[in-house]
Protein backbone atom coordinates (compact mmCIF):
# COMPACT_ATOMS: atom_id res chain seq x y z
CA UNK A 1 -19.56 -84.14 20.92
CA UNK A 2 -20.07 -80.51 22.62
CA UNK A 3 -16.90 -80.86 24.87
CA UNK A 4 -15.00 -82.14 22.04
CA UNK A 5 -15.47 -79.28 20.08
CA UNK A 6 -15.18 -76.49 22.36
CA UNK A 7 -11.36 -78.34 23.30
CA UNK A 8 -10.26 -77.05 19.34
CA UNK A 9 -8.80 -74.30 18.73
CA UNK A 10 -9.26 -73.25 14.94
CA UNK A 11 -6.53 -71.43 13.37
CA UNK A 12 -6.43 -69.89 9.77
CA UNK A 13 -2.69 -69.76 8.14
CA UNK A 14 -1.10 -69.02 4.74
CA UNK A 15 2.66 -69.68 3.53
CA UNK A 16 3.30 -67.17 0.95
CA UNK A 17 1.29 -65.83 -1.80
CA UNK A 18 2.14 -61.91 -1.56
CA UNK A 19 4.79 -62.71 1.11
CA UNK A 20 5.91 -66.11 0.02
CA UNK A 21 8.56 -66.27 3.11
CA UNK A 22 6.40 -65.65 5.99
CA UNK A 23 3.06 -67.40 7.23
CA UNK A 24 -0.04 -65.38 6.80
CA UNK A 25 -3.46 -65.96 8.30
CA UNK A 26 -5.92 -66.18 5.87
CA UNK A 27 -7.35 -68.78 3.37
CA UNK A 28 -5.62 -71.88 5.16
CA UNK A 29 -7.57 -74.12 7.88
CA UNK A 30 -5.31 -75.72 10.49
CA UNK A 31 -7.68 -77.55 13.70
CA UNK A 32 -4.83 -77.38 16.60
CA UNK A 33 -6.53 -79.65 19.43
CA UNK A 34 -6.00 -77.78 22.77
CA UNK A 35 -5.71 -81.03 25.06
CA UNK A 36 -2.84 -82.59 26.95
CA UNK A 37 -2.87 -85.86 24.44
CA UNK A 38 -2.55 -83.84 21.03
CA UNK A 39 -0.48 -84.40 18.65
CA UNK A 40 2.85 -82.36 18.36
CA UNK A 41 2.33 -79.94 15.19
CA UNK A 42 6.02 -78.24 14.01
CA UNK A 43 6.16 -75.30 13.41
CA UNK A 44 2.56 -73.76 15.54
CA UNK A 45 3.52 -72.73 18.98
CA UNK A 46 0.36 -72.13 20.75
CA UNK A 47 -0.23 -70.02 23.96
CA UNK A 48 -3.41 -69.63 25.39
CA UNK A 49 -4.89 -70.06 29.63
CA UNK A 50 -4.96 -73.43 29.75
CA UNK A 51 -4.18 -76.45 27.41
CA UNK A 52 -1.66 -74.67 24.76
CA UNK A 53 2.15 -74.89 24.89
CA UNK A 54 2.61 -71.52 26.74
CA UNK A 55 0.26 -69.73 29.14
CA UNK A 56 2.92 -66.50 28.35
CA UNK A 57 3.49 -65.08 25.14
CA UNK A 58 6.91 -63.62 25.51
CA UNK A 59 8.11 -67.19 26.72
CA UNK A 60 6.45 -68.96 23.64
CA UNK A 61 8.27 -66.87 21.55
CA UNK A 62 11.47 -66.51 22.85
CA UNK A 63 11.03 -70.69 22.87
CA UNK A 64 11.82 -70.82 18.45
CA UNK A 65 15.12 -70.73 17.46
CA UNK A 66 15.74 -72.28 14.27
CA UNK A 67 13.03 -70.34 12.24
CA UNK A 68 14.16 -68.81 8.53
CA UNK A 69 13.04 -68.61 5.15
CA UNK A 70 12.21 -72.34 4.70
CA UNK A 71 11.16 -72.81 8.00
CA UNK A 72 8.07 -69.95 9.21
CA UNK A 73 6.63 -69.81 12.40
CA UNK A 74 3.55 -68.90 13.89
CA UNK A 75 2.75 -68.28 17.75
CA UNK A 76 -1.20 -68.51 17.46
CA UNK A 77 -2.93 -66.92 20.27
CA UNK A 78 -6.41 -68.20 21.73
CA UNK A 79 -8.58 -65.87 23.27
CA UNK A 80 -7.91 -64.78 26.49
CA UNK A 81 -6.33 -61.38 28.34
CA UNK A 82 -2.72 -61.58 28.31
CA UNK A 83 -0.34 -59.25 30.18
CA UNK A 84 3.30 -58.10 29.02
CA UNK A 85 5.37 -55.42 30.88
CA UNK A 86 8.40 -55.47 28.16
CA UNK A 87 8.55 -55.29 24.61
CA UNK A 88 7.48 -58.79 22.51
CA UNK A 89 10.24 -59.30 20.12
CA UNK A 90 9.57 -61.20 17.11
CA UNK A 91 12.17 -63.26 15.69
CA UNK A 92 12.30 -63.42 11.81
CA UNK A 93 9.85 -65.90 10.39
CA UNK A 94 7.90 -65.72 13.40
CA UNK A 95 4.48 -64.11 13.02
CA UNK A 96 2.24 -63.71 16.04
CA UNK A 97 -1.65 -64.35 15.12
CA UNK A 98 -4.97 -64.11 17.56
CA UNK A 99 -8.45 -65.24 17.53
CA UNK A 100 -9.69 -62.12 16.72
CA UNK A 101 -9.57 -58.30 18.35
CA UNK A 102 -12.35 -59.04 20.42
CA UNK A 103 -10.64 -62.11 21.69
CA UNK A 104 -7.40 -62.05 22.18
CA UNK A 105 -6.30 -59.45 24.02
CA UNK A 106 -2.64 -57.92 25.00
CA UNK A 107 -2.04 -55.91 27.49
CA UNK A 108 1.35 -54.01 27.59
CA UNK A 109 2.15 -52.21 30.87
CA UNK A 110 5.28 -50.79 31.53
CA UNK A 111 6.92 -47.57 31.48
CA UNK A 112 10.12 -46.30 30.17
CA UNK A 113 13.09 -48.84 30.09
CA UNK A 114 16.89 -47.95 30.89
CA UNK A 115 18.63 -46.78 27.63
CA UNK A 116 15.19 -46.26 25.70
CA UNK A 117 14.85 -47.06 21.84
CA UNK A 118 11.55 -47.31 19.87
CA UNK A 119 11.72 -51.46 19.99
CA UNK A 120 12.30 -51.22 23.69
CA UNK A 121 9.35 -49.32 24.15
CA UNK A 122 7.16 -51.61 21.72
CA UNK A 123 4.30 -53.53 22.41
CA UNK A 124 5.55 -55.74 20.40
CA UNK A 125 8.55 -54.92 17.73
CA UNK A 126 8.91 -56.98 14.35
CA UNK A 127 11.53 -56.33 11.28
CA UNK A 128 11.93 -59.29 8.72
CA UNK A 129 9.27 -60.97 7.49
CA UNK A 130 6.88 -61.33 10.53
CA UNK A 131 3.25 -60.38 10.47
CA UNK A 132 0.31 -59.79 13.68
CA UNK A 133 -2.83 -60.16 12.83
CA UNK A 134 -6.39 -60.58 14.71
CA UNK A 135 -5.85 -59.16 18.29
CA UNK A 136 -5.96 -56.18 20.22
CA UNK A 137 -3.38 -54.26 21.99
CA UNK A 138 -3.89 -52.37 25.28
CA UNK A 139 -0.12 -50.15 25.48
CA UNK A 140 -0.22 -47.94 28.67
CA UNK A 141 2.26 -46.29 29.65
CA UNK A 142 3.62 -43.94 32.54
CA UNK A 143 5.79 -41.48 30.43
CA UNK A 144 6.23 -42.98 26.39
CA UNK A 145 5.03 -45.73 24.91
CA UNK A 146 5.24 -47.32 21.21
CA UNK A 147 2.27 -50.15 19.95
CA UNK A 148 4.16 -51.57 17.04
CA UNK A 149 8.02 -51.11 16.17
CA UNK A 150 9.00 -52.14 13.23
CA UNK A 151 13.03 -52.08 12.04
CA UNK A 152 15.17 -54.34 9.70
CA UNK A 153 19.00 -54.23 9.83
CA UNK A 154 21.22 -53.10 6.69
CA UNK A 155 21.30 -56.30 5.25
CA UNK A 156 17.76 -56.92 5.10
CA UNK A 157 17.40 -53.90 3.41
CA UNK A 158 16.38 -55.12 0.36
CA UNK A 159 14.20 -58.31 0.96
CA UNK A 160 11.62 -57.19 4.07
CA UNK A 161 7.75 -57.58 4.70
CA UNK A 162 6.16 -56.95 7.46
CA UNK A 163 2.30 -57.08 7.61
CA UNK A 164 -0.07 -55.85 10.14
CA UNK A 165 -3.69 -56.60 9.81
CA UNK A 166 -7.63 -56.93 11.64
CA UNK A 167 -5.75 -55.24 14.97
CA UNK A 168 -7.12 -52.28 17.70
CA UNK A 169 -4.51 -50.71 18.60
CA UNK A 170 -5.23 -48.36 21.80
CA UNK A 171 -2.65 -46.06 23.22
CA UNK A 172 -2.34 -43.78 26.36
CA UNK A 173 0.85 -42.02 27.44
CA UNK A 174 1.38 -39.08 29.02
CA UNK A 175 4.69 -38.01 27.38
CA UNK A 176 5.37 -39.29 24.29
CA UNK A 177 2.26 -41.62 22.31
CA UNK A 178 3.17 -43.55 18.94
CA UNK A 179 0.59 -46.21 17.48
CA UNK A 180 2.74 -47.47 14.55
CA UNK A 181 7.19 -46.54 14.40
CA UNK A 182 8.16 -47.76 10.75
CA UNK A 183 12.08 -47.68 11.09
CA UNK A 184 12.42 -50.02 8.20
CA UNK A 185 15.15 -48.67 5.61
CA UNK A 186 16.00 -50.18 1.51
CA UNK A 187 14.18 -49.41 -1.30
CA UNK A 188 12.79 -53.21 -1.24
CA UNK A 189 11.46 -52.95 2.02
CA UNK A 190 7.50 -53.08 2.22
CA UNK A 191 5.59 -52.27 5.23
CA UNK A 192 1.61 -53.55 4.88
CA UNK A 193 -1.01 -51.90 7.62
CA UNK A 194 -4.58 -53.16 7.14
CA UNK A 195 -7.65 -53.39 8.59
CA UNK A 196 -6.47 -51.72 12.04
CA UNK A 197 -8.08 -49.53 14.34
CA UNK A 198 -5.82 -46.71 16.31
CA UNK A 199 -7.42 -45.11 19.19
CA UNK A 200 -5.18 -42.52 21.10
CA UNK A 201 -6.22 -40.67 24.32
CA UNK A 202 -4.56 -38.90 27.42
CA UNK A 203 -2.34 -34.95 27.42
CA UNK A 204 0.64 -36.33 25.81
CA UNK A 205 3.08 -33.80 24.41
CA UNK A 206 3.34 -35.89 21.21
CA UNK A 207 1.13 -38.05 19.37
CA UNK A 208 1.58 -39.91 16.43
CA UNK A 209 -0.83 -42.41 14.98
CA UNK A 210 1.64 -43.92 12.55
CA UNK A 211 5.37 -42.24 12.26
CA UNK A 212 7.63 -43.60 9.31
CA UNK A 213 11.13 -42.63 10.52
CA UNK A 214 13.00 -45.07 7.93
CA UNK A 215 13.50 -44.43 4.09
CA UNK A 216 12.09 -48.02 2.87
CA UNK A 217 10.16 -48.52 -0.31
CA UNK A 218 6.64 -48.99 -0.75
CA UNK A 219 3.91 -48.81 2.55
CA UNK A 220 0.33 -49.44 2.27
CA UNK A 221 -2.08 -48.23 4.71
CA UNK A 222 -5.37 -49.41 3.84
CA UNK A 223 -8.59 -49.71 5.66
CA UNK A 224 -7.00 -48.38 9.00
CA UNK A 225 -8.80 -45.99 11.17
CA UNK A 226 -7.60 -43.80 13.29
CA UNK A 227 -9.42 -41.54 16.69
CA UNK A 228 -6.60 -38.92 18.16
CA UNK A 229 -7.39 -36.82 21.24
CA UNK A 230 -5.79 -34.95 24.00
CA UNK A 231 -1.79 -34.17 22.43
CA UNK A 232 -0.57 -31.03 22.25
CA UNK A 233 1.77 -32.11 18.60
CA UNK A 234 -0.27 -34.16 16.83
CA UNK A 235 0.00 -36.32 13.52
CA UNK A 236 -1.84 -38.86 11.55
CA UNK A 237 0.54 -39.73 9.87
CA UNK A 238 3.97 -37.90 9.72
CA UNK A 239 6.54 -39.24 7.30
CA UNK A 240 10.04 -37.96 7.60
CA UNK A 241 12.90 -36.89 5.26
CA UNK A 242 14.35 -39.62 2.81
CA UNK A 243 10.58 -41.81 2.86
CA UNK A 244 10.07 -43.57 -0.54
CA UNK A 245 6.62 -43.84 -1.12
CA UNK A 246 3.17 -43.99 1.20
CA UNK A 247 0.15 -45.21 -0.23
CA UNK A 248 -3.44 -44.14 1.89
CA UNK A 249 -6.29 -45.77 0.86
CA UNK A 250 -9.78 -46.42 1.98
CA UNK A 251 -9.06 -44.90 5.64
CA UNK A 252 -10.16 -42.61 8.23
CA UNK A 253 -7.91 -40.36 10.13
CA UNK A 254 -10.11 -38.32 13.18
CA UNK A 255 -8.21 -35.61 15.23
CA UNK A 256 -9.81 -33.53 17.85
CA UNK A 257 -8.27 -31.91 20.85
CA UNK A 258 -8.81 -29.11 22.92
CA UNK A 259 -5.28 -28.00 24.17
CA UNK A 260 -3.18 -25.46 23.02
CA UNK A 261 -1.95 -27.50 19.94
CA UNK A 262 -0.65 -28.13 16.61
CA UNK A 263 -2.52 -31.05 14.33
CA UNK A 264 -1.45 -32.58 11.48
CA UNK A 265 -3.38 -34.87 9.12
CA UNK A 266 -0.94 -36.11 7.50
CA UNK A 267 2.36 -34.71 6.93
CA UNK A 268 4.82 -35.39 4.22
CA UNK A 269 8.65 -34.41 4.08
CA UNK A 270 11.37 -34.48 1.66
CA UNK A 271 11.65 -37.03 -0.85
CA UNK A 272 8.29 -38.15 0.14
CA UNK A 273 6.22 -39.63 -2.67
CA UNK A 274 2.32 -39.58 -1.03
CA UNK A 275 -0.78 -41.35 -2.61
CA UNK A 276 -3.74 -40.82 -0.67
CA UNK A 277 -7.46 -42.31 -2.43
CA UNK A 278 -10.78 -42.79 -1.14
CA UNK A 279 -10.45 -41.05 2.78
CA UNK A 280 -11.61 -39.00 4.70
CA UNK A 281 -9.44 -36.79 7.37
CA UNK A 282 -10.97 -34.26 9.75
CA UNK A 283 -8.79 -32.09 11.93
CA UNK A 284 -9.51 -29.85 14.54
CA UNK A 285 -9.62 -28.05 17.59
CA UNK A 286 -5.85 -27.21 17.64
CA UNK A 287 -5.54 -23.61 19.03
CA UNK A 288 -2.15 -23.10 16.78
CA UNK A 289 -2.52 -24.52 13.67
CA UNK A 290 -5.14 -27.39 12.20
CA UNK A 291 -4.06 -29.31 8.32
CA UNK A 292 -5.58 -31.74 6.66
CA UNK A 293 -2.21 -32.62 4.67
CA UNK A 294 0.59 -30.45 5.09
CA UNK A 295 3.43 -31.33 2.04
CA UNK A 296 6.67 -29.73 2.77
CA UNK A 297 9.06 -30.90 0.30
CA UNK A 298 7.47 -33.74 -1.03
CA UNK A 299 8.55 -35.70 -4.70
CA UNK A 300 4.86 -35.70 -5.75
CA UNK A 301 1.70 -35.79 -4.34
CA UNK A 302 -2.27 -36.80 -5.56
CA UNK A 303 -4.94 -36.82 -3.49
CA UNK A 304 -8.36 -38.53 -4.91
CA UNK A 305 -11.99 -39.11 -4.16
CA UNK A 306 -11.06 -38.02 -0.51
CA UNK A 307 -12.24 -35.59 1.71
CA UNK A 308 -10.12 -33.36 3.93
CA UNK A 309 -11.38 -31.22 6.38
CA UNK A 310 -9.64 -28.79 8.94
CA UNK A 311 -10.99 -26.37 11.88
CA UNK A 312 -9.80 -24.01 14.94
CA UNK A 313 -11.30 -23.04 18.00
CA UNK A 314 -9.15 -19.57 18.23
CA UNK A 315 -9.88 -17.38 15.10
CA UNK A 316 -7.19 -15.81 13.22
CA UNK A 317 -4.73 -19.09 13.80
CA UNK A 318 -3.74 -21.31 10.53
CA UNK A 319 -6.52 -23.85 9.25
CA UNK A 320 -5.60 -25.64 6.15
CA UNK A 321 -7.18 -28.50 4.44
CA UNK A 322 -4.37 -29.38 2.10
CA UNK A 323 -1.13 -26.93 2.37
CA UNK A 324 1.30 -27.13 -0.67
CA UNK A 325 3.10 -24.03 -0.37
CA UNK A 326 6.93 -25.62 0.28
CA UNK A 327 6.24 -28.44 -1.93
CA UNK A 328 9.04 -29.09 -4.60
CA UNK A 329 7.49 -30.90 -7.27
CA UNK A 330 3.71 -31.32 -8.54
CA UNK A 331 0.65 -31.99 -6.51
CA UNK A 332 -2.81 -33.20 -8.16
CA UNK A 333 -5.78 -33.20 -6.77
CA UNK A 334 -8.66 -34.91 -8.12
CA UNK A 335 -12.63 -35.28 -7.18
CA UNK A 336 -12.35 -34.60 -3.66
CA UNK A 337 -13.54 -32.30 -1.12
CA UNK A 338 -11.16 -29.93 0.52
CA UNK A 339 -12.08 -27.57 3.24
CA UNK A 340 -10.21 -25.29 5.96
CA UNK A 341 -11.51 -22.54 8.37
CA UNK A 342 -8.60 -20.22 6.89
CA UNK A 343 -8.72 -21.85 2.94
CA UNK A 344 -8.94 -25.42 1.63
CA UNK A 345 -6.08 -25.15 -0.47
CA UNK A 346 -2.86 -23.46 -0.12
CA UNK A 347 -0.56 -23.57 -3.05
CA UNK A 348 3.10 -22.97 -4.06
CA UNK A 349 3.50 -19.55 -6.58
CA UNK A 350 5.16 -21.76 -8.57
CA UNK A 351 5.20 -23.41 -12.38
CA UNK A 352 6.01 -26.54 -14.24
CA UNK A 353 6.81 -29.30 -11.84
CA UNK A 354 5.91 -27.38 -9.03
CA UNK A 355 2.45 -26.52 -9.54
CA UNK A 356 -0.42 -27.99 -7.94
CA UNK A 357 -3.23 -29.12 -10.04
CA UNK A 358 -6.77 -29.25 -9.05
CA UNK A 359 -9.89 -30.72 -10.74
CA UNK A 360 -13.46 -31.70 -10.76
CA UNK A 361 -13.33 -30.76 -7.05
CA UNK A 362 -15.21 -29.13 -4.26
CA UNK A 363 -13.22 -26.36 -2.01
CA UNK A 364 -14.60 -24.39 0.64
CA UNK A 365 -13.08 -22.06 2.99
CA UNK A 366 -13.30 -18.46 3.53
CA UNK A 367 -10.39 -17.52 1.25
CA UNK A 368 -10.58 -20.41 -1.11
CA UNK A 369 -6.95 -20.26 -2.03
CA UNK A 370 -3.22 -18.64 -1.97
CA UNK A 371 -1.10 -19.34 -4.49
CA UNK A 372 -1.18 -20.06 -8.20
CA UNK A 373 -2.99 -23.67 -8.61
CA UNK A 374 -3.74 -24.86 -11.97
CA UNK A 375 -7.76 -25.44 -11.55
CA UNK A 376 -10.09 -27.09 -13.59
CA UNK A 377 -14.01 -28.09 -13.22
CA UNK A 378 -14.00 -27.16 -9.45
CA UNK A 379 -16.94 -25.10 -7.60
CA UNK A 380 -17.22 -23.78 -4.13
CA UNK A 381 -18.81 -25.76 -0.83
CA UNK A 382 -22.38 -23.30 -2.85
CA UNK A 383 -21.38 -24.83 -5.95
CA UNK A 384 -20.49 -21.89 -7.44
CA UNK A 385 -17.98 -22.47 -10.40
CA UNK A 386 -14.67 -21.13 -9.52
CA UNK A 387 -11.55 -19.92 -11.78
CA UNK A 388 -8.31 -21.32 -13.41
CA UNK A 389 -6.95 -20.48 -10.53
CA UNK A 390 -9.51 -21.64 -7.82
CA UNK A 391 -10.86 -18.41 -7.09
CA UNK A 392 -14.66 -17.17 -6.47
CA UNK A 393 -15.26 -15.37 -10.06
């Protein structure tokens, strides 16, 4: 009975509740029997040391060909250390699901490629309607190095979902480090990141824990934690022109370095529309400039029951917690703790849509604010009740 049940492999799969067109692994039971007599199961490619279809992931994926909309795929993964040294690509419908982050574990080698692109520098790269789930990532890297790539083409514009959830993602580069590249474009598009740890480390010029480069609709980060050290340009998360929406909820974003740097929270362009709830971001240790959430152009922008926290290890540079001042529409802050060595908040001297509200918060810093906020109900880090305009009375 013992040897019969260590030779299953148990696998948990969904087709489509939120993401009807793609298999998902959760609430679904599927026992896949590991042995050289089982039965052949359509549409489960399995890889694992010994007794699965494939002993290599790449080849188990590049061995599905007819998958689509009616027809999802999964490559299930059993536990085991697996080596790649070139991006996994994963066709759409195909989603690519371990036995858990402290079992299944990939390890992506390789340095830069001839004629370099984000997907080519992947761990693995997905676009339409693929999702990985339950492993760990290992992406090393000579020079750069990307963990997950994520692109759809102009025609999938409006009908892609990719999800990534219950991953460790851990980077180390020594040119150019990105976690997470979201290059997916169309208001439609939906990018899902949960339940993921990012760890980056090594003196990269550039780090970036997740980077959304494309102008797609609505992308939830939620329960993701992320540990950045070493870079000398550094971002949580850095969203760039022409980005829809970003939702940040429930997370942790930790940045601490020691080189002569610039650190970024999280850092919102134009067009941006940025909801971040319930987390906490500490920044610090840059020698240029340290923010907690830097807007610079951005649609519209709350910030609630979080806390945000900046710091410098050379006096006299710029530490903000939250930094509003080229913001072009209204940004609300709400029951949360802000705090920066040079002032917590730093606001536009603006009105009307491009004021940035502030209430039943805490701020502490040594010059509180700049700017003309709109403040209500807030005190000091002493609890001292400050002005309508966030100032020490």
């Amino acid at each position: 009975m013992q040897t019969c049940f260590r030779s299953l492999v148990f696998m948990v799969i969904t087709i489509g509740s939120y993401y009807p067109q793609f298999a998902l692994s959760a609430n679904r039971v599927v026992v896949i029997p590991l042995e050289a007599d089982r039965p052949n199961l359509s549409n489960i490619v399995t890889v694992a040391k010994r007794g699965g279809d494939y002993t290599n992931i790449i080849q188990a994926v590049r061995s599905i060909s007819d998958a689509s909309s009616n027809n999802p795929y999964v490559v299930y993964v059993a536990p085991g250390a697996y080596t790649t040294t070139e991006a996994i690509f994963l066709p759409p419908y195909v989603s690519l699901i371990g036995s858990g982050v402290t079992s299944t574990i990939i390890n992506s080698d390789f340095n830069r490629p001839t004629a370099p692109s984000f997907s080519r520098l992947a761990g693995i790269a997905a676009g339409f309607h693929n999702e990985v789930a339950n492993l760990t990532l290992n992406r090393t890297s000579d020079d750069s190095a990307v963990g997950l790539y994520t692109e759809n083409t102009i025609q999938d514009q409006f009908d892609t979902n990719v999800h990534y959830s219950n991953l460790v993602i851990n980077m180390s580069a020594t040119l150019e480090s990105r976690a997470v590249v979201n290059d997916i474009n169309g208001f439609g598009a939906r990018l899902k990141i949960e339940d993921t740890q990012i760890n980056m480390s090594g003196e990269t010029l550039f780090a970036a824990g997740i980077q959304n480069i494309g102008s797609g609709g609505l992308r939830l980060v939620d329960r993701v934690n992320m540990t950045l050290e070493g870079a000398s340009t550094v971002s949580g998360i850095s969203n760039s022109e022409g980005v829809v929406r970003l939702n940040l909820f429930n997370s942790n974003i930790n940045i601490t370095t020691v080189s002569n740097s610039s650190i970024t929270g999280v850092l919102s362009r134009s067009g941006n529309n940025i909801d971040i709830r319930n987390t906490k971001i500490l920044v610090g240790g840059g020698q240029i400039s340290s923010i907690g959430v830097l807007n610079r152009g951005t649609a519209f922008s709350r910030i609630e029951n979080s806390q945000i926290r900046s710091f410098l290890t050379v006096e006299g540079q710029l530490s903000n917690g939250v930094d509003n001042r080229d913001n072009t529409a209204s940004a609300r802050i709400v029951n949360s703790t802000i705090s920066g060595d040079t002032r917590p908040l730093a606001a536009r001297n603006g009105s009307g849509i491009r004021e940035t509200y502030v209430s039943f918060s805490v701020l502490g810093g040594d010059g509180i604010t700049s700017g003309s906020p709109v403040c209500r109900f807030n005190v000091d880090e002493n609890n001292v009740a400050l002005t309508s305009n966030c100032r020490e009375p």
